[in-house]
Protein backbone atom coordinates (compact mmCIF):
# COMPACT_ATOMS: atom_id res chain seq x y z
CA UNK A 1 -24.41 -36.79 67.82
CA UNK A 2 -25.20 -39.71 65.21
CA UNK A 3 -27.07 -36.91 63.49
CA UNK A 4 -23.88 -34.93 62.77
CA UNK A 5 -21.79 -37.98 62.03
CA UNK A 6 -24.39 -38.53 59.34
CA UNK A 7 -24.30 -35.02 58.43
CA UNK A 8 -20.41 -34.65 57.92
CA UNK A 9 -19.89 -38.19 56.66
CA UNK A 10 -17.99 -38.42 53.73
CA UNK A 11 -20.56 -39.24 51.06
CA UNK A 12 -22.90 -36.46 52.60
CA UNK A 13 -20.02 -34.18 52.15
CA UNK A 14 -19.49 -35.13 48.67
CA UNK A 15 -22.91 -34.76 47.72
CA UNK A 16 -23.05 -31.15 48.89
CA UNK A 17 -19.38 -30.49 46.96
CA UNK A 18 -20.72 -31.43 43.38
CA UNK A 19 -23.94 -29.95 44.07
CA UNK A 20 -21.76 -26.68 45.18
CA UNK A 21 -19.69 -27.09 41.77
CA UNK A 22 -22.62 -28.13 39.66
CA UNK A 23 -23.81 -24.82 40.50
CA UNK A 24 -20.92 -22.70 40.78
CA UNK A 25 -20.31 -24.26 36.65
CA UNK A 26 -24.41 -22.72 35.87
CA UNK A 27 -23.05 -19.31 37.32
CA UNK A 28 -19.95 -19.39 35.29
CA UNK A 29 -22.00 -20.31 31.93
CA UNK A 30 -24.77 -18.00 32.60
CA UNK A 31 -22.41 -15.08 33.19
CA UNK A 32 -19.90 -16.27 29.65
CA UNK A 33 -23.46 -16.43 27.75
CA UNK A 34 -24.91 -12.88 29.36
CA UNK A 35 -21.20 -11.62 28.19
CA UNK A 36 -21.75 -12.76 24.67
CA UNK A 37 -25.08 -11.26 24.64
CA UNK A 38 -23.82 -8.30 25.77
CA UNK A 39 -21.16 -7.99 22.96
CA UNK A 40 -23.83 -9.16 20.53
CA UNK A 41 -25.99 -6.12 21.23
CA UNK A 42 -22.98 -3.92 21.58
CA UNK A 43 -22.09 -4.81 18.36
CA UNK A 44 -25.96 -4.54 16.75
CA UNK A 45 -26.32 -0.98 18.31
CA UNK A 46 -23.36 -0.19 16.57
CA UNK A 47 -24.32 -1.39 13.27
CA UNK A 48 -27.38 0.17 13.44
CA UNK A 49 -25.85 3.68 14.57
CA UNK A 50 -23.74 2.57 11.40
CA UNK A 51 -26.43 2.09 9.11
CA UNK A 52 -28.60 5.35 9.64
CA UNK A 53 -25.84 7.59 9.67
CA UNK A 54 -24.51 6.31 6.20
CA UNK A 55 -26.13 9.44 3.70
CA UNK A 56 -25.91 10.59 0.29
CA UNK A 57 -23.71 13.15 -0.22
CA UNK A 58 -24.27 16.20 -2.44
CA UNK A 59 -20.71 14.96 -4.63
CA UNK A 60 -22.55 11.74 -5.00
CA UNK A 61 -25.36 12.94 -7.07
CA UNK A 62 -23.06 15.85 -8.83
CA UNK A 63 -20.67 13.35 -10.24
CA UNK A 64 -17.62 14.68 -8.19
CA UNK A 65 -17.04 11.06 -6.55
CA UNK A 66 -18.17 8.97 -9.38
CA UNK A 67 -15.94 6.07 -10.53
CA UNK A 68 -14.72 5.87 -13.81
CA UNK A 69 -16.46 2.90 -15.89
CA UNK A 70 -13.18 1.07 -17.51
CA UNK A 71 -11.53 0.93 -14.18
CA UNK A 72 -14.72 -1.44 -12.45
CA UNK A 73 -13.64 -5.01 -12.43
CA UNK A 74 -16.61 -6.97 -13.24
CA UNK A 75 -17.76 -8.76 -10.11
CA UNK A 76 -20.56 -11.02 -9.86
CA UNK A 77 -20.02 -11.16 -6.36
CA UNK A 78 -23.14 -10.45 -3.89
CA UNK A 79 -21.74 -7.50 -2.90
CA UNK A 80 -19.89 -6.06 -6.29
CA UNK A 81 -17.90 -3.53 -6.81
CA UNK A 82 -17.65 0.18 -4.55
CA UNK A 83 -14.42 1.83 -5.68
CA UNK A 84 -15.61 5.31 -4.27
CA UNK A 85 -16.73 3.76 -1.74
CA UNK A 86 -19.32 6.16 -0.76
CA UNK A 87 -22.11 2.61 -0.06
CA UNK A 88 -23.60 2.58 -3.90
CA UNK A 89 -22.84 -0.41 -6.20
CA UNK A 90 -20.75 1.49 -8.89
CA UNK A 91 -22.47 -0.78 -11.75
CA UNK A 92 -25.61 0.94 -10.34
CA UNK A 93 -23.95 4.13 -9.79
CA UNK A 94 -23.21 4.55 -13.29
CA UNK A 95 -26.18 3.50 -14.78
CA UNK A 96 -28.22 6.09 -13.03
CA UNK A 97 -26.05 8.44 -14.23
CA UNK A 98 -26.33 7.18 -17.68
CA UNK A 99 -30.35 7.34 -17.79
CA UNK A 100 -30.57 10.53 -16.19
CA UNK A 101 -27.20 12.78 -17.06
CA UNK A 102 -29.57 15.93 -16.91
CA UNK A 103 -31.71 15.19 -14.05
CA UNK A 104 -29.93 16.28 -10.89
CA UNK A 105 -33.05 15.37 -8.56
CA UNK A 106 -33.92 12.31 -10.05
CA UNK A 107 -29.97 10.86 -9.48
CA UNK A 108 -30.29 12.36 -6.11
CA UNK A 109 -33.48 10.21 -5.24
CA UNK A 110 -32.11 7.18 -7.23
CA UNK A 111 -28.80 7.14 -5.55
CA UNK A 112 -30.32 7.44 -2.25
CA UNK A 113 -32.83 3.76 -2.99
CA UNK A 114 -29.59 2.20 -4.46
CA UNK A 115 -27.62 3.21 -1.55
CA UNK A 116 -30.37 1.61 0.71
CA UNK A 117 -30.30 -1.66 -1.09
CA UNK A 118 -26.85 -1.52 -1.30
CA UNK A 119 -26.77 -2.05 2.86
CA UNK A 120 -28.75 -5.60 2.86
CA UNK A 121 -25.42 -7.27 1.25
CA UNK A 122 -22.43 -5.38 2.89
CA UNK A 123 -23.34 -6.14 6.65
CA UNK A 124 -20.55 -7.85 8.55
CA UNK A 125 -23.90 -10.03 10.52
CA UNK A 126 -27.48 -9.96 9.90
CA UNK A 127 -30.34 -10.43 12.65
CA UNK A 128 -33.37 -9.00 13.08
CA UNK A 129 -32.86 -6.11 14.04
CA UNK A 130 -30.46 -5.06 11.62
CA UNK A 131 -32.95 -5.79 8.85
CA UNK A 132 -35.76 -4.02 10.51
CA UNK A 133 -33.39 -0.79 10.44
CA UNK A 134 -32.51 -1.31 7.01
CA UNK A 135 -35.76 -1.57 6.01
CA UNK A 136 -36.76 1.16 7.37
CA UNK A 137 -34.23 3.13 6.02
CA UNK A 138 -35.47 2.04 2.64
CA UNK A 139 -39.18 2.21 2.81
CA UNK A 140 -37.54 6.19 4.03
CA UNK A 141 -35.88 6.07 0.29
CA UNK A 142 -39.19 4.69 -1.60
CA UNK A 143 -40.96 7.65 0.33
CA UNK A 144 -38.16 10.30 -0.96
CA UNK A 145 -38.39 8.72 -4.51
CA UNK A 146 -42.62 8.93 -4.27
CA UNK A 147 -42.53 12.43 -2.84
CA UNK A 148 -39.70 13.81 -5.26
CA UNK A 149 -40.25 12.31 -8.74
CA UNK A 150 -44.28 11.49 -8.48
CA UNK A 151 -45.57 14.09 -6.35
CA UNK A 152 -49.08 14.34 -4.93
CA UNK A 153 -51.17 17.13 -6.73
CA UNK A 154 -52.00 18.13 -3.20
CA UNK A 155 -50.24 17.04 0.22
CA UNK A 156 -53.67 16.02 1.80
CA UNK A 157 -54.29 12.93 -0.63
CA UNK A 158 -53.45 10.13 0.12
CA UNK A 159 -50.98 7.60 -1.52
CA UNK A 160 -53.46 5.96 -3.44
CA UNK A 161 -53.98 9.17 -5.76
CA UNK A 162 -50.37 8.74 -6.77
CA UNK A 163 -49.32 7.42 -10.24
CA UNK A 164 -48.00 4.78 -8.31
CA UNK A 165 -47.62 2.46 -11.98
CA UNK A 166 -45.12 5.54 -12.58
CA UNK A 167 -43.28 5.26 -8.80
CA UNK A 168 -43.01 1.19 -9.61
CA UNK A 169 -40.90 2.45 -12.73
CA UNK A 170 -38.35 3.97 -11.00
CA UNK A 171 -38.13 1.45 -8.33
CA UNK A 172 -38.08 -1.50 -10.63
CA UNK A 173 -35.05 0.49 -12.71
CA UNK A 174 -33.07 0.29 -9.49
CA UNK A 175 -34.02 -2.91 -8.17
CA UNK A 176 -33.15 -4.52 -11.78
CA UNK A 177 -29.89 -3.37 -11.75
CA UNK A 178 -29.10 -3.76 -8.30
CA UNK A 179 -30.48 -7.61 -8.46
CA UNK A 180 -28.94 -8.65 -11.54
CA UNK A 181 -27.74 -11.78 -10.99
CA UNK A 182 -29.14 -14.58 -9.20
CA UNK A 183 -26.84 -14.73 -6.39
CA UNK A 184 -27.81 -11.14 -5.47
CA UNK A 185 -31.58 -12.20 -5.64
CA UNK A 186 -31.53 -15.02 -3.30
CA UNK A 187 -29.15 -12.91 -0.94
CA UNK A 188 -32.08 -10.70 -1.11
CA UNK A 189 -34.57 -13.34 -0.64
CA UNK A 190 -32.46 -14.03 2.07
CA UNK A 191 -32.10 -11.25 3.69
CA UNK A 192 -35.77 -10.63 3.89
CA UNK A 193 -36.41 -13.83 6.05
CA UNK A 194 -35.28 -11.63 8.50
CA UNK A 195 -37.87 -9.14 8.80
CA UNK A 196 -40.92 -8.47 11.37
CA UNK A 197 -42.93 -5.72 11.75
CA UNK A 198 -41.62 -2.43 11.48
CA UNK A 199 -42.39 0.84 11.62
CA UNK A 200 -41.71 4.57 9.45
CA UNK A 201 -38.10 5.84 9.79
CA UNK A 202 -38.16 9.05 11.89
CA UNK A 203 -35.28 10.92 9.87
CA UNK A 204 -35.90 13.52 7.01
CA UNK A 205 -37.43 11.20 4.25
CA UNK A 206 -34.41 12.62 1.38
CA UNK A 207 -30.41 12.71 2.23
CA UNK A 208 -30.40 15.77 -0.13
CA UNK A 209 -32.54 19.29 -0.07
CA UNK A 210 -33.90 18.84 -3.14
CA UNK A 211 -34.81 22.25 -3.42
CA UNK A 212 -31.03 23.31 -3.80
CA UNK A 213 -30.69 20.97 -7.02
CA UNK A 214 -31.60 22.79 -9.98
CA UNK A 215 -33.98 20.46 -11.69
């Protein structure tokens, strides 16, 4: 009987009450953090289903959607200036255009890296994750530009047989325009702090057939 007194006594009883809250308040914060990690992922597998599905279009590298050079507002902002917004910078947009007005294929290919870049700086979040798709989808882009503009003189070589002094050309045209100011670079810099390992993008290396363009 003293044994139950003891057990039901008032302090006894309020030991067992905060140790019953203490862990009734864990529940309630593991459950509001699984929640936010929940909506967190939610809201990464959207981006990503986001990000891969974003594609040249055939307008894009025809000129039918391209913006019209006095009406850009200069913008030194990371992100720039999209009026078409089709994902391409129109700064960069333009100047492909410029440097290769009779080169359907090479736009094409050019539009398609720029477009790729263009996704590191108009993300509403960044993890790692979203980088590692992005990346992917531009190392897919350098592999479109390599295949397209420097081709292999036969399929079974390997990269290193490439003019790949000629493949850095076209890269570093795109990358100098698209990182033209120092903001951008650091928000590039940036952006790759992000990165792990990753692996080769598993969608058709070009946006366009390039065998329907006509050079």
């Amino acid at each position: 009987m003293k044994n139950i007194k003891i057990m039901f006594s008032p302090k006894i009883f309020n030991v067992f009450k905060w140790a019953f809250l203490v862990l009734v308040g864990l529940f309630v914060i593991l459950v509001i953090i699984r929640f936010f990690n929940y909506f967190d992922v939610k809201k990464t597998q959207n981006q990503v289903l986001k990000i891969h599905s974003t594609k040249l279009s055939m307008n894009d590298v025809i000129g039918k959607n391209l913006p019209i050079e006095t009406d850009i507002i200069s913008s030194k902002t990371t992100t720039g200036i999209d009026l078409n917004n089709n994902g391409i910078r129109d700064d960069v947009e333009i100047a492909i255009f410029k440097e290769y007005p009779n080169s359907e294929k090479a736009r094409a290919v050019l539009l398609q890296y720029a477009l790729a870049l263009q996704m590191e700086t108009i993300q509403p979040f960044v993890n790692e994750k979203i980088a590692t798709e992005i990346i992917t989808e531009e190392g897919r882009a350098d592999t479109c530009l390599s295949d397209a503009l420097v081709p292999r003189k036969s399929p079974d070589l390997s990269r290193e047989y490439v003019d790949i002094e000629k493949i850095n050309g076209y890269i570093n045209f795109i990358e100098e325009k698209q990182l033209n100011t120092g903001l951008r670079k650091e928000a590039h810099k940036n952006f790759y702090s992000y990165l792990r390992s990753y692996g080769e993008s598993t969608n058709i290396v070009c946006d366009i057939d390039l065998s329907k363009l006509p050079n």
